[in-house]
Every structure is written in structure tokens, then in C-alpha cells.
N, C-alpha and C. Protein backbone atom coordinates (compact mmCIF):
# COMPACT_ATOMS: atom_id res chain seq x y z
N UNK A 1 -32.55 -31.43 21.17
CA UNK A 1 -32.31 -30.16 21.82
C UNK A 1 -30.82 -29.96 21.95
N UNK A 2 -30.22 -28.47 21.35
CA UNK A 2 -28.58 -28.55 21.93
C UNK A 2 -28.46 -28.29 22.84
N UNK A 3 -27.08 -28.58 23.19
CA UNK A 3 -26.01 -28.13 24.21
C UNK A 3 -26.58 -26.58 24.79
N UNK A 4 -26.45 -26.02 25.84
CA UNK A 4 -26.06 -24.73 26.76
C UNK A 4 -24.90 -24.56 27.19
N UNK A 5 -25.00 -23.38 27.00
CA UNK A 5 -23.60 -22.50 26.97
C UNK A 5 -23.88 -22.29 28.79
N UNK A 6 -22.86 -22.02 29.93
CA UNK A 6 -23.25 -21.86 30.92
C UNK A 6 -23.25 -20.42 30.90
N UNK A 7 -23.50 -19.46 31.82
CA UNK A 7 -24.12 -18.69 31.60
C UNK A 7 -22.58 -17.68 32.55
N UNK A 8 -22.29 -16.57 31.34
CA UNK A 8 -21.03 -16.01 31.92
C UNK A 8 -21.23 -14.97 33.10
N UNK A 9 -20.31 -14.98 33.91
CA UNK A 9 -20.23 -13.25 34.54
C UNK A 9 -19.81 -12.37 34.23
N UNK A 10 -20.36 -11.19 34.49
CA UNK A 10 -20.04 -10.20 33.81
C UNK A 10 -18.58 -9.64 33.87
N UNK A 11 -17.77 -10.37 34.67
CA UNK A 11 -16.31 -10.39 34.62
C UNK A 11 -15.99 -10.58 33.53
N UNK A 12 -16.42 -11.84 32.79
CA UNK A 12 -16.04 -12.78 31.36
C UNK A 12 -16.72 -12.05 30.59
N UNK A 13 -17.97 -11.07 30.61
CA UNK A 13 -18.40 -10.84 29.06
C UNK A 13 -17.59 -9.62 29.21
N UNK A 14 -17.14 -8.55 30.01
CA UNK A 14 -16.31 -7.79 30.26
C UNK A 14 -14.93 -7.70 29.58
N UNK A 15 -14.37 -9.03 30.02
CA UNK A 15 -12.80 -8.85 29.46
C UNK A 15 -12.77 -9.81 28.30
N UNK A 16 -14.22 -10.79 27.51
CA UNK A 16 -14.21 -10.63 26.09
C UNK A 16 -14.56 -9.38 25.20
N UNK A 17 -15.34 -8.33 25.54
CA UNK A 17 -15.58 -7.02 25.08
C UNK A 17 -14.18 -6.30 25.12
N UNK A 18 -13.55 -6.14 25.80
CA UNK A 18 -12.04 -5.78 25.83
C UNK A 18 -11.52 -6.07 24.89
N UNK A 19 -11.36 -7.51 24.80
CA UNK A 19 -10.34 -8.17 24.12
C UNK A 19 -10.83 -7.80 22.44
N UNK A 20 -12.49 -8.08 22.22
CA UNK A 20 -12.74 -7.81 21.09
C UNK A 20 -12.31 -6.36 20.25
N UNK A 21 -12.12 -5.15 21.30
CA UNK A 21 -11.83 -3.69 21.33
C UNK A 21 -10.55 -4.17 20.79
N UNK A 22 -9.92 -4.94 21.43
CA UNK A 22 -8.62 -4.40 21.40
C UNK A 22 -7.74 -5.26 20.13
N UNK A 23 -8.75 -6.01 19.82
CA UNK A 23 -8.21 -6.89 18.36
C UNK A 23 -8.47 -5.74 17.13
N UNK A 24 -10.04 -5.27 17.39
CA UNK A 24 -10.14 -4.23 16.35
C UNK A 24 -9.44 -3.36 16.16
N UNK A 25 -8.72 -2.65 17.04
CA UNK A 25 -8.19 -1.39 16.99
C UNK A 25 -6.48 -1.76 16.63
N UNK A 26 -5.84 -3.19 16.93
CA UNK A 26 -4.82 -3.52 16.30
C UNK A 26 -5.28 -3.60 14.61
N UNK A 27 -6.33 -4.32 14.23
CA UNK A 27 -6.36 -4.38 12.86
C UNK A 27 -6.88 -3.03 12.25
N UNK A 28 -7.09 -2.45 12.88
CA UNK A 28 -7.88 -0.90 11.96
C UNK A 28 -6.60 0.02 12.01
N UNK A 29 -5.85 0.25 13.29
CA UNK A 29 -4.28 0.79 13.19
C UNK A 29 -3.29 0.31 12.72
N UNK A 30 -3.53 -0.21 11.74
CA UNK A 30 -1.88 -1.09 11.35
C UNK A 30 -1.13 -0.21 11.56
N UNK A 31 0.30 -1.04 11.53
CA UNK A 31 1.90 -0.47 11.82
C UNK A 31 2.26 -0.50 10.53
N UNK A 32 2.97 0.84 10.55
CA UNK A 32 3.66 0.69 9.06
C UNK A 32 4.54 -0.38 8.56
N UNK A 33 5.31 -1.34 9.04
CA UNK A 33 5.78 -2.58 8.70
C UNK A 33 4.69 -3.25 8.11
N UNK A 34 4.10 -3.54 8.42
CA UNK A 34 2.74 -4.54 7.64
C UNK A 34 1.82 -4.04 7.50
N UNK A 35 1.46 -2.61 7.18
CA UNK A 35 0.71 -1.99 6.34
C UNK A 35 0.81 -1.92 5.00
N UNK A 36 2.00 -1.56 4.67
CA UNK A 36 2.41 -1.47 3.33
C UNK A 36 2.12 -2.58 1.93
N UNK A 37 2.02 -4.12 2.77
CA UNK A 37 1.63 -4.77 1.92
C UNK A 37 0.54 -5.11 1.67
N UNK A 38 -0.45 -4.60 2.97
CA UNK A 38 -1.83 -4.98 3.09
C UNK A 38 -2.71 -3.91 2.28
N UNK A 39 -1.81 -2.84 1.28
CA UNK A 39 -2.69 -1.75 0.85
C UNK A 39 -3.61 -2.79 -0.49
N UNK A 40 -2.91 -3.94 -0.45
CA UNK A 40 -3.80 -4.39 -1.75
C UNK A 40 -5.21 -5.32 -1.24
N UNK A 41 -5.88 -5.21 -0.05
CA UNK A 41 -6.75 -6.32 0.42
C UNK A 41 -7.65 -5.43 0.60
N UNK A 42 -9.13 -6.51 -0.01
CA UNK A 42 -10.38 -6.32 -0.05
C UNK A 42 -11.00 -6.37 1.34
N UNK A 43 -11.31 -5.58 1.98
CA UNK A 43 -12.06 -4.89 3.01
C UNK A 43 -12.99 -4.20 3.23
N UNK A 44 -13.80 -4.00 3.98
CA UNK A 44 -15.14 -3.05 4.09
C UNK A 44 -15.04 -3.33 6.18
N UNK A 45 -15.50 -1.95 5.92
CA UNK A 45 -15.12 -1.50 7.47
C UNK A 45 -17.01 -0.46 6.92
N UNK A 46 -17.50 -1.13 8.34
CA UNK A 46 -18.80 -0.53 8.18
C UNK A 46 -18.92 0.91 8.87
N UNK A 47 -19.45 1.48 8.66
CA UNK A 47 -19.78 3.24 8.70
C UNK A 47 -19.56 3.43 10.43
N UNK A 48 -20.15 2.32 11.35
CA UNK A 48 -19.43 2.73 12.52
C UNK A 48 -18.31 2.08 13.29
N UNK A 49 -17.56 1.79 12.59
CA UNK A 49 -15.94 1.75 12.72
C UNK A 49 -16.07 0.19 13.22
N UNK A 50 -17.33 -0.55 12.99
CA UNK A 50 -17.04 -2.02 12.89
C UNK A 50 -16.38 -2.80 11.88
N UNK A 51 -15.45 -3.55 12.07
CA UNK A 51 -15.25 -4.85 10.95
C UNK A 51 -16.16 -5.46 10.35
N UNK A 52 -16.22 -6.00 9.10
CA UNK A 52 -17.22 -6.87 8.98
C UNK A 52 -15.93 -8.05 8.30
N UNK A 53 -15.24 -8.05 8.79
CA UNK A 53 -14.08 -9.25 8.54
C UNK A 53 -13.17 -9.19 9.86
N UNK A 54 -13.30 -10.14 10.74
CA UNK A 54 -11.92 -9.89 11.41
C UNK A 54 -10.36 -10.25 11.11
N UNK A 55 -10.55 -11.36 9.92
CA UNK A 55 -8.91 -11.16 10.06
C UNK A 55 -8.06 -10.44 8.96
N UNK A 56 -9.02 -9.22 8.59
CA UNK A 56 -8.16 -8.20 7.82
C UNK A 56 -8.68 -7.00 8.13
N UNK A 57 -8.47 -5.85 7.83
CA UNK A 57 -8.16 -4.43 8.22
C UNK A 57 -8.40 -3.86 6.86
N UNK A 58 -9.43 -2.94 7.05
CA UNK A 58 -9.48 -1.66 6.14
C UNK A 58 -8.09 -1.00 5.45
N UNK A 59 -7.76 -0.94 4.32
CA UNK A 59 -7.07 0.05 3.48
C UNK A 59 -7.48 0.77 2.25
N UNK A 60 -7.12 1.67 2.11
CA UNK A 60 -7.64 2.41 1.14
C UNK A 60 -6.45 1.77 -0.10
N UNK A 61 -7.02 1.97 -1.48
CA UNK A 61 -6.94 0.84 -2.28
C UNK A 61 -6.97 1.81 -4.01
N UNK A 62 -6.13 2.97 -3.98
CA UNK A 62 -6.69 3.50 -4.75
C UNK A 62 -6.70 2.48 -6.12
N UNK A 63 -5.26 1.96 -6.46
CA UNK A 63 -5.16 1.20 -7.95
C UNK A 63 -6.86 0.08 -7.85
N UNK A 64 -7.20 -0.76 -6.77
CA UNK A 64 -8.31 -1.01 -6.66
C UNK A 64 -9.64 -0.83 -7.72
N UNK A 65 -9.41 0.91 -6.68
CA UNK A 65 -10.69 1.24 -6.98
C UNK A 65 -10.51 1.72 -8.66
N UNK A 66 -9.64 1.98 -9.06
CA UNK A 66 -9.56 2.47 -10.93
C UNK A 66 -9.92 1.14 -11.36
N UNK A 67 -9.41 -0.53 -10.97
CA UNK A 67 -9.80 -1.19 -11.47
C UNK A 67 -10.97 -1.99 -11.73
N UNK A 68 -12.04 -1.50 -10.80
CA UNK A 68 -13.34 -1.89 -10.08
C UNK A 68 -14.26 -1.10 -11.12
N UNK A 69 -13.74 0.15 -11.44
CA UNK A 69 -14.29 1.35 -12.37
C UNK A 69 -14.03 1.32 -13.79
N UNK A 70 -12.99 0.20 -14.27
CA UNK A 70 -12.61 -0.02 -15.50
C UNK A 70 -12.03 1.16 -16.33
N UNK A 71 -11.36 1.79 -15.33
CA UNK A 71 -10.11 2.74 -16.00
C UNK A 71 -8.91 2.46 -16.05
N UNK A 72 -8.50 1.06 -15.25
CA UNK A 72 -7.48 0.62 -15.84
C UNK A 72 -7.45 -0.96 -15.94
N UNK A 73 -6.60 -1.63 -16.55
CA UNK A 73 -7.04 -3.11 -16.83
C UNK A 73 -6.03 -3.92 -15.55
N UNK A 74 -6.58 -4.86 -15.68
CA UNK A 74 -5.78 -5.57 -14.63
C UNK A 74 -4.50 -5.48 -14.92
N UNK A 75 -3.20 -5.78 -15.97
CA UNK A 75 -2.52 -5.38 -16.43
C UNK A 75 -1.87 -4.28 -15.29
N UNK A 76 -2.28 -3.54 -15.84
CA UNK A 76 -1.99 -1.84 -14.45
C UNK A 76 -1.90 -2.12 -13.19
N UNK A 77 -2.94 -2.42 -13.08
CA UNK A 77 -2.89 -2.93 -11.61
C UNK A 77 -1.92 -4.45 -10.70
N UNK A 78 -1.57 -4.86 -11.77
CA UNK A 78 -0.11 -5.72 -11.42
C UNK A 78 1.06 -4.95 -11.44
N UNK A 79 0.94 -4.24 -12.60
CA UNK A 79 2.18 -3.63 -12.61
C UNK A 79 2.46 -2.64 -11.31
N UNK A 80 1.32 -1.81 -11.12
CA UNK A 80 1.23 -1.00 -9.68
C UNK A 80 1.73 -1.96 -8.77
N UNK A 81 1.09 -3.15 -7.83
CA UNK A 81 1.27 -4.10 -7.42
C UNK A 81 2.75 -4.46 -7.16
N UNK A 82 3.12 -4.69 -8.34
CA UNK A 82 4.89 -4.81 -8.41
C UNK A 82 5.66 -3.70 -7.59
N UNK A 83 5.41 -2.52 -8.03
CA UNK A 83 5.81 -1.43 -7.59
C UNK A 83 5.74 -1.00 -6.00
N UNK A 84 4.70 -1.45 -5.70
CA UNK A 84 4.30 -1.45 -4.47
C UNK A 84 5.07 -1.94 -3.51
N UNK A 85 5.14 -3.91 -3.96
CA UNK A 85 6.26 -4.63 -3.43
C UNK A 85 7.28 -3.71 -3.11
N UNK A 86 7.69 -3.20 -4.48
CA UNK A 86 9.39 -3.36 -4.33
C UNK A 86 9.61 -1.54 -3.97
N UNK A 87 8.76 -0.82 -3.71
CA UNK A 87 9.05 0.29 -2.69
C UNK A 87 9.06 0.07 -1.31
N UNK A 88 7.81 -0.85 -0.83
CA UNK A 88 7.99 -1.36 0.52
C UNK A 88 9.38 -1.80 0.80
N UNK A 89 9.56 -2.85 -0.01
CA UNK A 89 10.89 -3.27 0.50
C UNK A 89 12.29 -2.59 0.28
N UNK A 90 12.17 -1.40 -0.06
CA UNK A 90 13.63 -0.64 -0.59
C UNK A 90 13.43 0.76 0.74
N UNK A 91 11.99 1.05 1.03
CA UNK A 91 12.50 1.46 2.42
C UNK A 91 12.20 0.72 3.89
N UNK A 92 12.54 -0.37 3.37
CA UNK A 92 12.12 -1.51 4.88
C UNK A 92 10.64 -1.31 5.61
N UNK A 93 9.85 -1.38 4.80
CA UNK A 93 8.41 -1.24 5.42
C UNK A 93 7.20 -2.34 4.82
N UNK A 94 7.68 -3.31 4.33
CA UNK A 94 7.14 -4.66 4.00
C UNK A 94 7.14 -5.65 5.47
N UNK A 95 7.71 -5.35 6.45
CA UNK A 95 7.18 -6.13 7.40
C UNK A 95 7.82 -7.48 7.87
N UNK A 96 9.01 -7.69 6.13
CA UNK A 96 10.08 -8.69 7.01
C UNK A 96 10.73 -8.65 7.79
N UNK A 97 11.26 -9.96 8.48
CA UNK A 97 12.56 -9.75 9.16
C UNK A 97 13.90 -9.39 8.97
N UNK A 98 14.38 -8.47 9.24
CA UNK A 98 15.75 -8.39 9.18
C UNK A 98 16.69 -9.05 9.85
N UNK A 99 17.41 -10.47 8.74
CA UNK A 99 18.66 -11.14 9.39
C UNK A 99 19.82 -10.52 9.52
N UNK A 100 20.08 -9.68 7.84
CA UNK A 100 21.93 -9.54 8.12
C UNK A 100 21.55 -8.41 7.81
N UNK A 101 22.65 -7.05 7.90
CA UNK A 101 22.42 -5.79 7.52
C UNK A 101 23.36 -4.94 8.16
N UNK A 102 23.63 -3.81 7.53
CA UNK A 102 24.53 -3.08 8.51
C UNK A 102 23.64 -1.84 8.93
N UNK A 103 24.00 -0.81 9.98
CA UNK A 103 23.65 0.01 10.23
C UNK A 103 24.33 1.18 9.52
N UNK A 104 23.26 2.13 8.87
CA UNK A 104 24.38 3.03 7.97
C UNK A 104 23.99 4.58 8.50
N UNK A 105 24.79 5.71 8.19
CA UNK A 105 24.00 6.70 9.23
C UNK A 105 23.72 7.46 7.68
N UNK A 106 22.61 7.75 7.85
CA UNK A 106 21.94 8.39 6.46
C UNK A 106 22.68 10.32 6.41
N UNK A 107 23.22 10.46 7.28
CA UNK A 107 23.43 12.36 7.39
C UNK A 107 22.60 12.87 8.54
N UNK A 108 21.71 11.88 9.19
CA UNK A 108 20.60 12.68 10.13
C UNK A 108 20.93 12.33 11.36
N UNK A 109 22.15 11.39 11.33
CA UNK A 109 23.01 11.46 12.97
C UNK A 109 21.99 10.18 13.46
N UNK A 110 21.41 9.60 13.21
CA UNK A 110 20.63 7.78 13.37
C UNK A 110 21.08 7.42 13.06
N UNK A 111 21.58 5.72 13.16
CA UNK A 111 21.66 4.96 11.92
C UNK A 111 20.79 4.15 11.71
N UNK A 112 20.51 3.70 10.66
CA UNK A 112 19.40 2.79 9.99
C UNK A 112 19.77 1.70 9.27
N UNK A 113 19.44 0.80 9.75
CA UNK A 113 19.34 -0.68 9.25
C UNK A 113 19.19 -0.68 8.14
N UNK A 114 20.24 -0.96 7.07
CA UNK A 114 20.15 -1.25 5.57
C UNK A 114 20.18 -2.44 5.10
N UNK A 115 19.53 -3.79 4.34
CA UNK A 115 19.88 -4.93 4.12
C UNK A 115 20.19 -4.43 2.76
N UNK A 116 20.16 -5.87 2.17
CA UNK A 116 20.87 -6.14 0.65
C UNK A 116 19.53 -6.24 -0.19
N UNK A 117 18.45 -6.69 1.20
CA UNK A 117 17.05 -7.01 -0.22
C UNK A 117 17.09 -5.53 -0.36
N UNK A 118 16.83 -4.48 0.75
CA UNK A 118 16.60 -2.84 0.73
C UNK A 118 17.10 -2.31 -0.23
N UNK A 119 18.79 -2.82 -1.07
CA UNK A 119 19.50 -2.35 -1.48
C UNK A 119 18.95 -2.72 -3.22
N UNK A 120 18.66 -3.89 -3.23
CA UNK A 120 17.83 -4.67 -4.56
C UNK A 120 16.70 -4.02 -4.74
N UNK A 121 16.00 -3.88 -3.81
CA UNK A 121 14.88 -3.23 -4.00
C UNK A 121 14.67 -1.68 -4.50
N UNK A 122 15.47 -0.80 -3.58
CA UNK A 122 16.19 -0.07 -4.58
C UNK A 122 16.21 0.02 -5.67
N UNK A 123 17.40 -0.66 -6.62
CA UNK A 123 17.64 -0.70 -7.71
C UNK A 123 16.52 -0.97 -8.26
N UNK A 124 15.73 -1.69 -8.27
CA UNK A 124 14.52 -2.50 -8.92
C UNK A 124 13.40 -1.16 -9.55
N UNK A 125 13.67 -0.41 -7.87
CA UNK A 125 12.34 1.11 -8.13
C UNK A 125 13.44 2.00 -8.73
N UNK A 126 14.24 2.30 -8.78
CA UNK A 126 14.93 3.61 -9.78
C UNK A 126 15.05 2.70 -11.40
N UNK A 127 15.22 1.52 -11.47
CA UNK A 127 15.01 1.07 -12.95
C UNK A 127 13.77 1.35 -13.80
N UNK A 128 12.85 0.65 -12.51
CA UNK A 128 11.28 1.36 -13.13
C UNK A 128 11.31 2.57 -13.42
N UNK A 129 11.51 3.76 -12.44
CA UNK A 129 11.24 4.92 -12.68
C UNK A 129 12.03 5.47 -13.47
N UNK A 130 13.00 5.00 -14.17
CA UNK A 130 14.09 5.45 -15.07
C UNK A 130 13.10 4.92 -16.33
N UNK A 131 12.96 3.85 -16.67
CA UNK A 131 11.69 3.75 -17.95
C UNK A 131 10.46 4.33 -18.19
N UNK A 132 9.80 5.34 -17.42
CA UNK A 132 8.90 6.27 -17.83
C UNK A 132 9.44 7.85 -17.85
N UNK A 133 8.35 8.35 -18.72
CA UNK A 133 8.71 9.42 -18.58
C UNK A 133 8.62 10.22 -17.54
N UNK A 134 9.28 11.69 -17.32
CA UNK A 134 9.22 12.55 -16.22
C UNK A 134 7.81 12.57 -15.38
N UNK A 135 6.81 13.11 -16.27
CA UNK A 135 5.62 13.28 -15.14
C UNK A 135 4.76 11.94 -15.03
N UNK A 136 4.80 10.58 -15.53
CA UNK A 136 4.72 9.69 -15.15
C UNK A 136 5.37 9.28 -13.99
N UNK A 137 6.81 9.38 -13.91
CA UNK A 137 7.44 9.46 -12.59
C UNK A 137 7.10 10.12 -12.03
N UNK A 138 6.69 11.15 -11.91
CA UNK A 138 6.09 11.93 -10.74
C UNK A 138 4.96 11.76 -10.14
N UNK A 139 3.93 11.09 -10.82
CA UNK A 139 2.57 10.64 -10.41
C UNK A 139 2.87 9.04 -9.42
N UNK A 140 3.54 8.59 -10.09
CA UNK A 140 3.77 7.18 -9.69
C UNK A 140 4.78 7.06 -8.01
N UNK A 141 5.67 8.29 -8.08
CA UNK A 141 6.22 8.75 -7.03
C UNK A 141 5.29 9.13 -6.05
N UNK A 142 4.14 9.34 -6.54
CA UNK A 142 3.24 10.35 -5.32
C UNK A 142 2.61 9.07 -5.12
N UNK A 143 2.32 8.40 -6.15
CA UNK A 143 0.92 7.39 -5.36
C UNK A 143 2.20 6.35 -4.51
N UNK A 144 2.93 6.05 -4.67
CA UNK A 144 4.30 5.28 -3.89
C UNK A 144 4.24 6.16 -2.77
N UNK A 145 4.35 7.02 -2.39
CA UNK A 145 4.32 7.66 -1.10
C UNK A 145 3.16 8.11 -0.19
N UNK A 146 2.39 7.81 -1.27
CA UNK A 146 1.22 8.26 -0.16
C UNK A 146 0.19 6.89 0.04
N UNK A 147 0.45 5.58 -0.65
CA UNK A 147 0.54 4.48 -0.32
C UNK A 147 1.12 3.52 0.64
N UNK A 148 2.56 3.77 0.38
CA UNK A 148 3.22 3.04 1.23
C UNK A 148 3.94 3.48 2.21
N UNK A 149 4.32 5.08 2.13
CA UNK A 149 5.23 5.72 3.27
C UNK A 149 4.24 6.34 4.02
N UNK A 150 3.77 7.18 3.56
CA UNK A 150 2.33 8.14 4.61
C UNK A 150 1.37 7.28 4.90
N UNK A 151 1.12 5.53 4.17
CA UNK A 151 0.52 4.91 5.09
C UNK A 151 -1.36 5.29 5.11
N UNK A 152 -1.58 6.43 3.56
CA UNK A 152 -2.64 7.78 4.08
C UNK A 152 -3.48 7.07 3.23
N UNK A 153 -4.84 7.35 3.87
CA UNK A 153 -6.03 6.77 2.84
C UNK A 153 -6.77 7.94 2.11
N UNK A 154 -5.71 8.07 0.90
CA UNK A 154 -6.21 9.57 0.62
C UNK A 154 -7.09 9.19 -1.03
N UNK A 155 -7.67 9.58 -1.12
CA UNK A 155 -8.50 9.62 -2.37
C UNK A 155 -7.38 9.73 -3.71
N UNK A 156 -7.55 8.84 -4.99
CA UNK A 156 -6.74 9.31 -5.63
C UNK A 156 -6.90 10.61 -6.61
N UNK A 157 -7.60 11.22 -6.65
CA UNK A 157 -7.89 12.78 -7.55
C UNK A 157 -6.95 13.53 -5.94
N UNK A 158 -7.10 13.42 -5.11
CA UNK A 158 -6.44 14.13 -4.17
C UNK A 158 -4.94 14.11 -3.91
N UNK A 159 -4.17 12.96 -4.44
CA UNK A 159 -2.71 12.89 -4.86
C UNK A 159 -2.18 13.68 -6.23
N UNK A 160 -3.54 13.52 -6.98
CA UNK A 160 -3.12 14.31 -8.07
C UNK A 160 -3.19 15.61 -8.35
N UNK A 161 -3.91 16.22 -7.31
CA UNK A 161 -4.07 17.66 -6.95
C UNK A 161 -2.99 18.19 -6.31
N UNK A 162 -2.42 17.40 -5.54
CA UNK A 162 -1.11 17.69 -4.42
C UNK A 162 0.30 18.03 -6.13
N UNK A 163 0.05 17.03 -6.72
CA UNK A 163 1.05 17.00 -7.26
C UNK A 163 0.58 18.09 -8.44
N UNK A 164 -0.13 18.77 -8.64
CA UNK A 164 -0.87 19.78 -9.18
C UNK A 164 -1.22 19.14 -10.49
N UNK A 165 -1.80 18.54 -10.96
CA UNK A 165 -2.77 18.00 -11.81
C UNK A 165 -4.07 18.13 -11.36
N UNK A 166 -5.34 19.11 -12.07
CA UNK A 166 -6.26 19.62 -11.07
C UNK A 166 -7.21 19.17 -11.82
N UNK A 167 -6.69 19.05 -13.32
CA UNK A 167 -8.31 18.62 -14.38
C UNK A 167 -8.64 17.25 -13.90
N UNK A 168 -10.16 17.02 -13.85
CA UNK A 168 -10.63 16.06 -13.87
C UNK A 168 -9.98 14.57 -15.12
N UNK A 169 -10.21 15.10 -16.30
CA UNK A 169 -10.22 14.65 -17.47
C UNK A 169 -8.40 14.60 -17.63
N UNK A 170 -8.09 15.13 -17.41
CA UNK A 170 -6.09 15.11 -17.53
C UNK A 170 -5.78 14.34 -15.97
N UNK A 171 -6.82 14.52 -14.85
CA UNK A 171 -6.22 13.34 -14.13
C UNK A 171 -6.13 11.86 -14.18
N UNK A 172 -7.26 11.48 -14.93
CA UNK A 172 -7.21 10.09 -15.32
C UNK A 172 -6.61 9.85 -16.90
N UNK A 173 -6.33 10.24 -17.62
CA UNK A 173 -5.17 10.70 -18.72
C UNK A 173 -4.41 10.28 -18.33
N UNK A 174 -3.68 10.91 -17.10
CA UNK A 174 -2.36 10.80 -16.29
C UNK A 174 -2.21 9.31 -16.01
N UNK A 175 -2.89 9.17 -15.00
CA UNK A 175 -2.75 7.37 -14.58
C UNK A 175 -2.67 6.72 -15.07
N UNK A 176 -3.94 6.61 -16.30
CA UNK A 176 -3.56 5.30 -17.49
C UNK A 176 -2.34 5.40 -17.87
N UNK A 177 -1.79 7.01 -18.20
CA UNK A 177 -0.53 6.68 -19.04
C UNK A 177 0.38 6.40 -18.22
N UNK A 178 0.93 6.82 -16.99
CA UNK A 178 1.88 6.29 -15.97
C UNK A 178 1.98 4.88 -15.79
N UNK A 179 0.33 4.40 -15.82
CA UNK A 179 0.40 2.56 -15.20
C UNK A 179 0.68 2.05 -16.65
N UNK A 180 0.56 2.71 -17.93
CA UNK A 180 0.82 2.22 -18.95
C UNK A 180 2.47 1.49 -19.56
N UNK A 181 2.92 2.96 -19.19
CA UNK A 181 4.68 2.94 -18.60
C UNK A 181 5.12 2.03 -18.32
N UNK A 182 4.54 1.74 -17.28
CA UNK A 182 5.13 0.83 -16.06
C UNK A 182 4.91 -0.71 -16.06
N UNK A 183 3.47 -0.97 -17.46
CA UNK A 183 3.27 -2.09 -17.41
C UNK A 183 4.05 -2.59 -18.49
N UNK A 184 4.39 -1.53 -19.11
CA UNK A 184 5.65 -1.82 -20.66
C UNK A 184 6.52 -2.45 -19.72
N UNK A 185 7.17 -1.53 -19.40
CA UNK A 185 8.40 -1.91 -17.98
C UNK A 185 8.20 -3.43 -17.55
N UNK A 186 7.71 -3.60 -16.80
CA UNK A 186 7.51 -4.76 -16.34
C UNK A 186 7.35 -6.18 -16.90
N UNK A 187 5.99 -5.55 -18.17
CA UNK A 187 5.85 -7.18 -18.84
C UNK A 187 6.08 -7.03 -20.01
N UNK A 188 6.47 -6.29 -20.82
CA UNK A 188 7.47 -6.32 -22.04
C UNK A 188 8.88 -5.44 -21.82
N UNK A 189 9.89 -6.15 -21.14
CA UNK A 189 10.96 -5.58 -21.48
C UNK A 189 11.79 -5.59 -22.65
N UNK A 190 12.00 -3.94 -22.73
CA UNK A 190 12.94 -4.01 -24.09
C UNK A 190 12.53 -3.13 -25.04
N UNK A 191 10.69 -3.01 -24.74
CA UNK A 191 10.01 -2.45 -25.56
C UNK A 191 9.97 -1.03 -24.67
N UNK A 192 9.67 0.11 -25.50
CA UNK A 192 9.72 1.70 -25.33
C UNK A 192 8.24 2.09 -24.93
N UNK A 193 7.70 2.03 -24.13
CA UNK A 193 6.13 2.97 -23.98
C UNK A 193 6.32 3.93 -25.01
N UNK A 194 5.28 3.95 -25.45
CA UNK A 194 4.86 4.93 -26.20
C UNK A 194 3.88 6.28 -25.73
């Protein structure tokens, strides 16, 4: 026969129900510091706003879901991945610490903490986006922002509508060829997308 649990008061099942509230609602609200990198984790958040994992948090996942659907190859989805990284970290929203850095005032009368990775990182995303073409950059710009800055779990046919690409059939056109770009970029340098 096992062990018994002694038997709680409703003080204790009280302020574990709390506590359980209040773990969920940290992991279902992420902060944009450590949101940004968590857009790539496998999650399922059940229909009434339960976890069915506690130590990760729902994100919407669009490169994911193209790859789950076999519209794009894994390939793409690293290369996205990459991209991801290194936008988080070029506007400080990857969630590290900041050791050294100066404060710089952008024109908006704040100043903002600039490091050197911010500054690398940077460079890293205008190199990429300098090796595709124009409206590849522009698609890849939108899913970068509405990934990692807006933080938004927006459907991806719905980024591509914003950015006015409305056909069904020319929206996924679009993506392959953008993540196509980008995977030249990345894992064959030197070579020209075609």
C-alpha cells in the first residue's frame, strides 16, 4: 500500500491554484526579450487556454508550419531560423544580457542601449537582405517583423496580404522564392539565386 499525501487546507490548494495561474500566464505572455527566440518551439496550447507543456509557451510558428506542409524544405527553414537569430539580436530583443554598450539617442530624444553584437547583427541582416532580390526583401522584411518585433501570431497568407500579395497561388510562389534567396545566401556563398 503507498504513502498518503496529508490532506491540504484550502489555504494551500488556494495559493497552489494561484501560483499555477500565475506560471501560466508568465509563459503564455512572453516578454519581448525572450520571445523572439522562442518563435521557433513546438507547442500546443489547448482550446481553453491550458498548457499541455509547462515549460514552454505557445508561439505561432509560421516557417514551421510551411515546413510541416512540405512547401518548404528544411533547408528554408534554417535559413529563416538564421535570420531570425540575427534580427533579434540587431534590435536587442533576443533576451541577452547586455555587458558593454553605449547609449545612443536614435533622433526620438531616448537613448537606447546599442552593443557591438546589435551592431554585428546588423550588418549580418542588411548583407542578407542585400543578396535577394527587392520583393523577396520585402516579404522576408514583413515576416522579420511580424515575428520578431510585433511579437504577433498572425497567420502567414495574412503578412502577405498586408504586404499586398493577395493570390493564393503567387503567395506561396513568393516564400519559396524569398526562403530560396536566403538559403543561397547562407549555405552557398558566392553563388547568385537564381
Amino acid at each position: 500500500m503507498g504513502r498518503r499525501n496529508k490532506p491540504k487546507s484550502p489555504e494551500q490548494i488556494q495559493a497552489e491554484k494561484a501560483e499555477r495561474r500565475r506560471q501560466d500566464f508568465e509563459a503564455v505572455n512572453l516578454d519581448p526579450a525572450s520571445a523572439a527566440l522562442r518563435a521557433f518551439e513546438d507547442v500546443q496550447i489547448e482550446r481553453q487556454g491550458r498548457k499541455s507543456d509547462r515549460n514552454r509557451a505557445w508561439r505561432s510558428n509560421v516557417f514551421r508550419l510551411l515546413l510541416e506542409r512540405k512547401t518548404i524544405t528544411t533547408s528554408h527553414y534554417e535559413a529563416a531560423y538564421q535570420l531570425v537569430g540575427d534580427w533579434a539580436a540587431w534590435k536587442g530583443l533576443d533576451g541577452k544580457p547586455e555587458t558593454f554598450g553605449e547609449f545612443v539617442d536614435g533622433g526620438s530624444g531616448s537613448a537606447e542601449l546599442v552593443t557591438d553584437r546589435m551592431i554585428k547583427a546588423g550588418r549580418r541582416v542588411k548583407y542578407a537582405m542585400s543578396a535577394v532580390e527587392p520583393m523577396s526583401m520585402v516579404i522576408l522584411e514583413a515576416f522579420m517583423v511580424a515575428t520578431v518585433e510585433e511579437d504577433r501570431p498572425m497567420m502567414w497568407r495574412g503578412i502577405m496580404e498586408r504586404i499586398g500579395v493577395k493570390a493564393e497561388r503567387k503567395q506561396t510562389e513568393a516564400v519559396v522564392t524569398a526562403l530560396e534567396q536566403l538559403r543561397v545566401h547562407y549555405q552557398e556563398p558566392g553563388r547568385v539565386a537564381a
